[in-house]
Every structure is written in structure tokens, then in C-alpha cells.
Protein backbone atom coordinates (compact mmCIF):
# COMPACT_ATOMS: atom_id res chain seq x y z
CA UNK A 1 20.22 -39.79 -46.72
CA UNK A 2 22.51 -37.17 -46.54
CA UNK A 3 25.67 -35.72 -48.13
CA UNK A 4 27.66 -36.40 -45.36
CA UNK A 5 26.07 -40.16 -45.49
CA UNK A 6 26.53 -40.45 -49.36
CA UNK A 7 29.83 -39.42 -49.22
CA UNK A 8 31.13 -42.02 -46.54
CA UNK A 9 29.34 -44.81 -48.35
CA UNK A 10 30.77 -43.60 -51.85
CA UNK A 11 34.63 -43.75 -49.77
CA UNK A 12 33.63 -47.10 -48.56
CA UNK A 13 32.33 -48.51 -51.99
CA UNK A 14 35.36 -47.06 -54.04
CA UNK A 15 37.94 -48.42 -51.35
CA UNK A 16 36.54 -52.11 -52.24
CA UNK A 17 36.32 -51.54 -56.09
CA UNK A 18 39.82 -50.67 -55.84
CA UNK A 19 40.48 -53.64 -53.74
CA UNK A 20 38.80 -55.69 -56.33
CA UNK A 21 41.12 -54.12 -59.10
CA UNK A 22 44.23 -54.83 -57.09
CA UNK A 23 43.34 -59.00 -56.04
CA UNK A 24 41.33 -59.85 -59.60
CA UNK A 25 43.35 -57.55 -62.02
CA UNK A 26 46.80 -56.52 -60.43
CA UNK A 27 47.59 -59.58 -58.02
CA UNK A 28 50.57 -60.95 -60.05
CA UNK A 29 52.29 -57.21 -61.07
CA UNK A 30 54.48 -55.78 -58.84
CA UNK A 31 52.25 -53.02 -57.25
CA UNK A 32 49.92 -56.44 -56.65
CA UNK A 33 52.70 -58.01 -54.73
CA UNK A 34 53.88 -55.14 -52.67
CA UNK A 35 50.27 -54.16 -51.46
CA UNK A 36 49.95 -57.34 -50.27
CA UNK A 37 53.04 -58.07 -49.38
CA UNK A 38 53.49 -61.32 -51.04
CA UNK A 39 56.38 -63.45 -50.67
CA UNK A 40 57.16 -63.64 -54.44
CA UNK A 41 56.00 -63.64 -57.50
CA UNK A 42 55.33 -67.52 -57.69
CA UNK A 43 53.79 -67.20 -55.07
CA UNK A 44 50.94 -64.47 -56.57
CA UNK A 45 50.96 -66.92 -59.46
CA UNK A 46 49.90 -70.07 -57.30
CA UNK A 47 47.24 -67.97 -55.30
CA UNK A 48 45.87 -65.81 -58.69
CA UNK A 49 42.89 -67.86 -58.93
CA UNK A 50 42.04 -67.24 -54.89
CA UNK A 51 42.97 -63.50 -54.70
CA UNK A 52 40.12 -62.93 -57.92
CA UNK A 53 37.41 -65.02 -55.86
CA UNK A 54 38.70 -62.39 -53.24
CA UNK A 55 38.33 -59.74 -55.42
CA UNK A 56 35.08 -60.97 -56.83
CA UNK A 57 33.82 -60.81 -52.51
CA UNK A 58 34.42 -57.02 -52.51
CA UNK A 59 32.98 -55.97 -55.56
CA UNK A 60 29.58 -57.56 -54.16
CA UNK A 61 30.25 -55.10 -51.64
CA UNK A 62 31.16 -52.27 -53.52
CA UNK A 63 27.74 -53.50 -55.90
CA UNK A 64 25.44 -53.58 -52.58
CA UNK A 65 26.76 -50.41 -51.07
CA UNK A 66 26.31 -48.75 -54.33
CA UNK A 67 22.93 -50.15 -54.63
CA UNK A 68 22.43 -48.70 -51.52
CA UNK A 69 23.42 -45.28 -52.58
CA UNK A 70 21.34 -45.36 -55.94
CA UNK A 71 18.19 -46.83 -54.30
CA UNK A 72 18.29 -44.61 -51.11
CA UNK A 73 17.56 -47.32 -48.97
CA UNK A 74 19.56 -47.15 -45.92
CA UNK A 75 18.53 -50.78 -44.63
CA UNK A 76 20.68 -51.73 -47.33
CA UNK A 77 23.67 -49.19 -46.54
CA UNK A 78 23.61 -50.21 -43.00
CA UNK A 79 23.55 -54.01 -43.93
CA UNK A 80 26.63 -54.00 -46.70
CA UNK A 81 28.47 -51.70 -43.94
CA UNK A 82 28.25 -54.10 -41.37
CA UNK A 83 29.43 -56.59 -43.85
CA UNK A 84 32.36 -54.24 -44.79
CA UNK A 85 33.44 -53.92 -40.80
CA UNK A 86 33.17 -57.64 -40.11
CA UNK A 87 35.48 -58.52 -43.34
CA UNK A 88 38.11 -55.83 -42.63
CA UNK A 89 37.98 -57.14 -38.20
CA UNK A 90 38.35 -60.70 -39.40
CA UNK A 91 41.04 -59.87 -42.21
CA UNK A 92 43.24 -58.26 -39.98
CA UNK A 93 42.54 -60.51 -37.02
CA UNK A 94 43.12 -63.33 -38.79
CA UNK A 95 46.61 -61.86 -41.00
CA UNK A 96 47.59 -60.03 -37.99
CA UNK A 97 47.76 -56.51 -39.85
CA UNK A 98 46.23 -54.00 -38.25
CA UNK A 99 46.50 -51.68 -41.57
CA UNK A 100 43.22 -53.96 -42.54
CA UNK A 101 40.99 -52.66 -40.27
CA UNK A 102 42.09 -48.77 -41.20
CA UNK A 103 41.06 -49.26 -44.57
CA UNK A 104 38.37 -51.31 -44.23
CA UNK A 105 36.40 -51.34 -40.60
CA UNK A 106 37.40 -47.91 -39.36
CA UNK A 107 35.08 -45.88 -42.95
CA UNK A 108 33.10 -48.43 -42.61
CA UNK A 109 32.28 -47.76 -39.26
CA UNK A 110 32.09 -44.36 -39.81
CA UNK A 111 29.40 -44.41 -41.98
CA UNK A 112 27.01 -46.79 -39.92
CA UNK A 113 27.99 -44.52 -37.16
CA UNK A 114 26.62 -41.83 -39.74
CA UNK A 115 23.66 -43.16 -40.63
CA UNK A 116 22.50 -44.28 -37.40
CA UNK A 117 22.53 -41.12 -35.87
């Protein structure tokens, strides 16, 4: 791999551990609730224990794309990026905000554009 290559997957991996802090740590605080957009805070309360399995989903990405990174293997990279770009299309798809796939399929798809070539 390259710089350019471990760069892009260290951007992708640090996007989802922060994504993990914000759903499993931060869900129910007010920076929680605005990022998401949440309709209150009851609401964050009642959906706490979802947003940390959430959470839990993109640290397994962070894990795999830092795996990746540490192991050189770019089998790996291109696997956990494709993962990355289908979970950011189908996020924002599916809550109809386009700001998902930004943060989450357009890096992603940067760096398996990256690596590729």
C-alpha cells in the first residue's frame, strides 16, 4: 500500500470510530441529539440501547479497516470499504439524508477507487 492509500483508509476508519463515540457514548447528550437530529431527548433515551448496537456495527468497521491497515492486506481494505459504501448508500437511502453518503460512501469510495488503481 501506499501513503495516499493509508491515509484514505485511516479517514475512513476514524470517521466510523467517531461515529461509534457519538451512537454508543454521546446518543442521549445534546451534541448526540443534534447530529442526529433526534426528535427529543426521550426519544434518544427510548432508542439508547439501538443507537450502541449501531455504534457497536461501525467500530467492526473501523476494527477491520484498521486491521487492514496494520496487516497490509488490501483484500481486507477493499472488503471493509465496500462494507463502509454499502452502509452509508443504504443509510441515507433508507433516512432520506443525503449528508450520509458524504460522510460515509463518498471516502469510502475514494479509497477503493485508490486501491484499485
Amino acid at each position: 500500500m501506499n501513503i495516499l492509500q493509508y491515509i484514505l483508509l485511516s479517514i475512513v476508519a476514524f470517521i466510523h470510530l467517531y461515529i461509534l463515540i457519538l451512537e454508543m457514548l454521546l446518543w442521549t447528550t445534546p451534541k448526540g441529539i443534534k447530529t442526529f437530529g433526534l426528535k427529543s431527548e426521550s426519544f434518544a433515551e427510548e432508542t439508547k440501547v439501538l443507537a450502541a448496537n449501531q455504534g457497536l456495527y461501525n467500530g467492526f468497521l473501523a476494527a477491520g479497516l484498521i486491521w487492514s491497515i496494520l496487516s497490509e492486506k488490501t483484500d481486507v481494505a477493499i472488503f471493509f470499504l465496500i462494507c463502509v459504501f454499502i452502509a452509508g448508500a443504504y443509510g441515507s437511502f433508507s433516512t432520506k439524508k443525503p449528508r450520509i453518503f458524504v460522510i460515509q460512501s463518498i471516502p469510502a469510495l475514494l479509497g477503493l477507487v485508490c486501491l484499485i488503481l
